[in-house]
N, C-alpha and C. Protein backbone atom coordinates (compact mmCIF):
# COMPACT_ATOMS: atom_id res chain seq x y z
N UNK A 1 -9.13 28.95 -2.76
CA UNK A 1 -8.92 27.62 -2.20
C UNK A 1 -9.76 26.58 -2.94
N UNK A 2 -11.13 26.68 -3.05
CA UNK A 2 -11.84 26.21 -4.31
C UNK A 2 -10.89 25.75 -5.32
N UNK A 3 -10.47 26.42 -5.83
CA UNK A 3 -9.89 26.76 -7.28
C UNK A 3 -8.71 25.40 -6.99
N UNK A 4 -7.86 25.47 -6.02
CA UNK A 4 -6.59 24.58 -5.44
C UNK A 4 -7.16 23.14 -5.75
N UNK A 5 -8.32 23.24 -5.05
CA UNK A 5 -9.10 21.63 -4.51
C UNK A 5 -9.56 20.86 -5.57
N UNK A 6 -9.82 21.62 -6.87
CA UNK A 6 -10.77 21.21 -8.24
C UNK A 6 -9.44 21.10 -8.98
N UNK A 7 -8.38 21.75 -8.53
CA UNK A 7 -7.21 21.20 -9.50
C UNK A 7 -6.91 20.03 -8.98
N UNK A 8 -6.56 19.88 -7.70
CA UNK A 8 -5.66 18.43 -7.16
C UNK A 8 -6.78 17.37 -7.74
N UNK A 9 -7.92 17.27 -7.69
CA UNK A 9 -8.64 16.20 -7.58
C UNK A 9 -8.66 15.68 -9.77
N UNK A 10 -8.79 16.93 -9.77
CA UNK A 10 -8.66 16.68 -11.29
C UNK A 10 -7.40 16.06 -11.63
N UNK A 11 -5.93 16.26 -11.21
CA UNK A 11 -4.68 15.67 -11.18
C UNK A 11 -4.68 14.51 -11.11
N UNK A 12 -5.11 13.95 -9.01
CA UNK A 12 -5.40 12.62 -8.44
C UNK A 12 -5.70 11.82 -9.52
N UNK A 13 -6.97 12.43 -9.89
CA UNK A 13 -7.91 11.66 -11.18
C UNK A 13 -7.33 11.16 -12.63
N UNK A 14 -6.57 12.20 -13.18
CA UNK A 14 -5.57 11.95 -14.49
C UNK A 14 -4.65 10.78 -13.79
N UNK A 15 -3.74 10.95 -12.61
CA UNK A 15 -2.85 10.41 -12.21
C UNK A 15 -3.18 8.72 -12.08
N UNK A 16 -4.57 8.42 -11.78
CA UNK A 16 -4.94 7.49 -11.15
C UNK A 16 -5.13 6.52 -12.80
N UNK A 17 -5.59 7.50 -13.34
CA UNK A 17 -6.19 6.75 -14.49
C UNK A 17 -5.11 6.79 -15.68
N UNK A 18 -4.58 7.28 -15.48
CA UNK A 18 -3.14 6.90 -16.30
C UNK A 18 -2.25 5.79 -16.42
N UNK A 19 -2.30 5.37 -14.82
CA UNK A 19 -1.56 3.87 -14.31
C UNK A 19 -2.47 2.99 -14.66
N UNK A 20 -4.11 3.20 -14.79
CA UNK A 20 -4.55 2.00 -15.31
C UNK A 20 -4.92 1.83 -16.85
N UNK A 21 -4.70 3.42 -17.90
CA UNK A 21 -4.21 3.11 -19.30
C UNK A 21 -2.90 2.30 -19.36
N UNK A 22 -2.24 3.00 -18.83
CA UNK A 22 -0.89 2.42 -18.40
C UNK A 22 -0.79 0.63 -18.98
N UNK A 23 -1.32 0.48 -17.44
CA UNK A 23 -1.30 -1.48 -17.07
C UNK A 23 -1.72 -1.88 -18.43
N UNK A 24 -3.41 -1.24 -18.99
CA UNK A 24 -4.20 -1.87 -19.90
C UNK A 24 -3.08 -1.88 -21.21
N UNK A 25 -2.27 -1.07 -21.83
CA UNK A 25 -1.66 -1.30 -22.32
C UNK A 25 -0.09 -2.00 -23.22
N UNK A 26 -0.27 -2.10 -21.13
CA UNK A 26 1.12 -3.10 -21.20
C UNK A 26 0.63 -4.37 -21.61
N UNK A 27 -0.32 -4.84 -20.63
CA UNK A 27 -1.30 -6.17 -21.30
C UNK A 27 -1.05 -7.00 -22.42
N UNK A 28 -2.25 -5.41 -23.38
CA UNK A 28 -2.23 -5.34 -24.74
C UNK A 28 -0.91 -4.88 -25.96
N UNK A 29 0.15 -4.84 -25.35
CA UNK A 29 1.53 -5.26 -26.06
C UNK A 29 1.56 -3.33 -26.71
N UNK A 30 0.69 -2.50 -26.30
CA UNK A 30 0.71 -1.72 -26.93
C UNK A 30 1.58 -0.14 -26.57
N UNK A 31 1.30 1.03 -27.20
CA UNK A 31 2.18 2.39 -26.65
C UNK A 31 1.44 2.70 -26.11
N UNK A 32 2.59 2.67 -24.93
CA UNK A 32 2.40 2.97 -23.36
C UNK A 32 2.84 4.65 -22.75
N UNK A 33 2.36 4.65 -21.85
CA UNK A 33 2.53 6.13 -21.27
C UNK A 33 3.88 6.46 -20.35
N UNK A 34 4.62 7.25 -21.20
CA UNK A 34 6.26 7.12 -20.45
C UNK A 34 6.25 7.44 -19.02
N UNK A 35 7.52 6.88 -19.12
CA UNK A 35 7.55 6.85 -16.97
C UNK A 35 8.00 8.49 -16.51
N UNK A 36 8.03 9.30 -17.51
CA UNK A 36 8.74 10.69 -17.24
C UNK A 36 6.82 11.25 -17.05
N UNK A 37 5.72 10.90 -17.58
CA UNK A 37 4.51 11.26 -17.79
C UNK A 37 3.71 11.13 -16.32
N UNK A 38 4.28 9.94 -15.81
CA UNK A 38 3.84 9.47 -14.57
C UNK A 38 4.26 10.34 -13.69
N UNK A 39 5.65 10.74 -13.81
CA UNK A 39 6.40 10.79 -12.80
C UNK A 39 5.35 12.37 -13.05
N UNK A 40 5.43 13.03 -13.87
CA UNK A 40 4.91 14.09 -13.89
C UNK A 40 3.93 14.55 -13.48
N UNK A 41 2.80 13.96 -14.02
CA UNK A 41 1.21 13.54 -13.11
C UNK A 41 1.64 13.96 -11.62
N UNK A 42 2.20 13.06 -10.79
CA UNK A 42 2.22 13.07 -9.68
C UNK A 42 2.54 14.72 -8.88
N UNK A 43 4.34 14.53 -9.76
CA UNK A 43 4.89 15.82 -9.25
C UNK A 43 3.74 17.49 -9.49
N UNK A 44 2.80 17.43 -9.56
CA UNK A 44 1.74 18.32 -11.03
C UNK A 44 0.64 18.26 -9.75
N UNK A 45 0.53 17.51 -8.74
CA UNK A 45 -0.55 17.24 -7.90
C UNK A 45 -0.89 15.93 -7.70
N UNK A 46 -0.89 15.32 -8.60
CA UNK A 46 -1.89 13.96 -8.58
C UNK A 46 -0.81 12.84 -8.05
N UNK A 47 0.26 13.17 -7.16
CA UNK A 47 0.99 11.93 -6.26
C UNK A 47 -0.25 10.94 -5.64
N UNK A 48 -0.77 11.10 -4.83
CA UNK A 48 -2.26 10.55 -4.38
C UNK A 48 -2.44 9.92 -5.83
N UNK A 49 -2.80 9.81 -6.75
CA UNK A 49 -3.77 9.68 -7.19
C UNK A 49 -3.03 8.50 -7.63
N UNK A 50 -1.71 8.79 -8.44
CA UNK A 50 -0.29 8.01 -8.96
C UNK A 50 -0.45 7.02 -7.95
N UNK A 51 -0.42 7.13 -7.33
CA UNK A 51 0.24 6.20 -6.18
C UNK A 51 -0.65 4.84 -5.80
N UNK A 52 -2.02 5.73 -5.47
CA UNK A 52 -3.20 4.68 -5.40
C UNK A 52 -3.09 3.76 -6.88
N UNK A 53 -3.21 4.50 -7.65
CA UNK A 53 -2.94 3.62 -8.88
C UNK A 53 -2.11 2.44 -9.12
N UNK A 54 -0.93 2.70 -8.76
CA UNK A 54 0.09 1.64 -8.68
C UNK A 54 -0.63 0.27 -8.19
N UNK A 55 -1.18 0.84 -6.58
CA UNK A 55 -1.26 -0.29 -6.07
C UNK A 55 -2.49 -1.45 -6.74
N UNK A 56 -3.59 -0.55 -7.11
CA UNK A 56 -4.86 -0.98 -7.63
C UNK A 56 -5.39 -1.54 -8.88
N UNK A 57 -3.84 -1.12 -9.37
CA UNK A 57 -4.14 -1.75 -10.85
C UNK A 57 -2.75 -2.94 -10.91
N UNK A 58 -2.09 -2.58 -9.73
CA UNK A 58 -0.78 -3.72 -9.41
C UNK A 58 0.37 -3.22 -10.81
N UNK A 59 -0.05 -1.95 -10.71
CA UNK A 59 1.25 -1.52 -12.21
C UNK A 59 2.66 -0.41 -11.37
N UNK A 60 3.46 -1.06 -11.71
CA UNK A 60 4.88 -0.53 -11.78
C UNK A 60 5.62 -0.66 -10.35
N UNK A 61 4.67 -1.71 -9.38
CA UNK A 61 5.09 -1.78 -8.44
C UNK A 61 6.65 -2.52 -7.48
N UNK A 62 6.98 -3.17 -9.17
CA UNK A 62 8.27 -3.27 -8.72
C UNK A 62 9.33 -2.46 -9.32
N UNK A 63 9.11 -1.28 -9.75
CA UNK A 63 10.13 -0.64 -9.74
C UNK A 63 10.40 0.53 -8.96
N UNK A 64 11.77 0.52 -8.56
CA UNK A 64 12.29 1.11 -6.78
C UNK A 64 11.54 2.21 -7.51
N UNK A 65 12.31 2.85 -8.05
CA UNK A 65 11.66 4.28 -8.45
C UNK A 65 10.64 4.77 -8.29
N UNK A 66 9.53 4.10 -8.53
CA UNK A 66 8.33 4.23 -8.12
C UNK A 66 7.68 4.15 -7.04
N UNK A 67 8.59 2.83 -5.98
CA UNK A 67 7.90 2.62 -4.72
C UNK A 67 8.55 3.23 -3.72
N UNK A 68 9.57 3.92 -4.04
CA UNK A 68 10.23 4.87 -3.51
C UNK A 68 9.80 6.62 -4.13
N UNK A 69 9.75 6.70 -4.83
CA UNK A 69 9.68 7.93 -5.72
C UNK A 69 8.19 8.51 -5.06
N UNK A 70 7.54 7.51 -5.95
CA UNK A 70 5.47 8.59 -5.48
C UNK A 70 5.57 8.70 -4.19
N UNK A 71 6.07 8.09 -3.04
CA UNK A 71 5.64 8.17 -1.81
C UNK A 71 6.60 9.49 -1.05
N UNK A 72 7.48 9.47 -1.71
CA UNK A 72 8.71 10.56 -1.41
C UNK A 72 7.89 12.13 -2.05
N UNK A 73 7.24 11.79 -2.99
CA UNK A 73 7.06 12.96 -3.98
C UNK A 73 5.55 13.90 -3.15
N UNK A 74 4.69 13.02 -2.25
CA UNK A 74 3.83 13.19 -1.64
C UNK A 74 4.32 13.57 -0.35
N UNK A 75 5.31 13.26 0.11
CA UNK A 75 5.55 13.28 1.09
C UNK A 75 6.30 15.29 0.83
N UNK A 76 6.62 15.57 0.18
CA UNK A 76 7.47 16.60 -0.02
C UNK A 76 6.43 17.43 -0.11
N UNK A 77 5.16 17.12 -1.06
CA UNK A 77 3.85 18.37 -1.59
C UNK A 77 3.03 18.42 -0.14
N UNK A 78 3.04 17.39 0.96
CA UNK A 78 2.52 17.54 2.31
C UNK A 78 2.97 18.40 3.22
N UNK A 79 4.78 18.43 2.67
CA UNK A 79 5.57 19.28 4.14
C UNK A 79 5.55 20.42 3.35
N UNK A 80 5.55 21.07 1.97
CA UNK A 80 5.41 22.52 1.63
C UNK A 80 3.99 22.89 1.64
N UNK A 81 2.95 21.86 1.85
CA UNK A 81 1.60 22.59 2.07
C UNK A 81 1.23 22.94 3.33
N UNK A 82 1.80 22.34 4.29
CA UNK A 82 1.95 22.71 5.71
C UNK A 82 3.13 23.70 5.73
N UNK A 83 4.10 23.61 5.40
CA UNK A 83 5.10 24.70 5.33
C UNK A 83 4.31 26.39 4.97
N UNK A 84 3.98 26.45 3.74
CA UNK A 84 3.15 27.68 3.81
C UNK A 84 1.61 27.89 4.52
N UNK A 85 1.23 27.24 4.69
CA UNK A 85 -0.37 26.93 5.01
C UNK A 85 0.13 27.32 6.52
């Protein structure tokens, strides 16, 4: 269980800080981190982390996909962790 907890947080953490390479690069006109990368992060553990991100760095928040998607994608890793748990 250890082992579970040091992965998600490590995920959260990639996830979180990805949306704000992300933003910083949109900014800076530069190559950016694809939306299949994000989406991945999340689905991988780090939904939490994706998600907070969005809001905190104010990146990708208008697209449905996203404001629909991370919250759906968390919502699914909550009911199979209670599902087996």
């Amino acid at each position: 269980m250890e082992w579970i907890a040091c992965y998600l947080i490590v995920m959260n953490l990639a996830g979180f800080l990805a949306m704000g390479a992300d933003k910083r690069r949109a900014i800076r006109r530069r190559w950016r981190i694809s939306e299949r990368t994000l989406f991945a992060l999340a689905v991988l553990g780090g939904s939490i982390g994706t998600w907070s991100g969005m809001y905190v760095f104010r990146h990708k928040t208008r697209h449905w996909y996203f404001v629909v998607g991370m919250p759906a994608i968390l919502l699914i890793q909550v009911t199979l962790f209670l599902f087996f748990h």
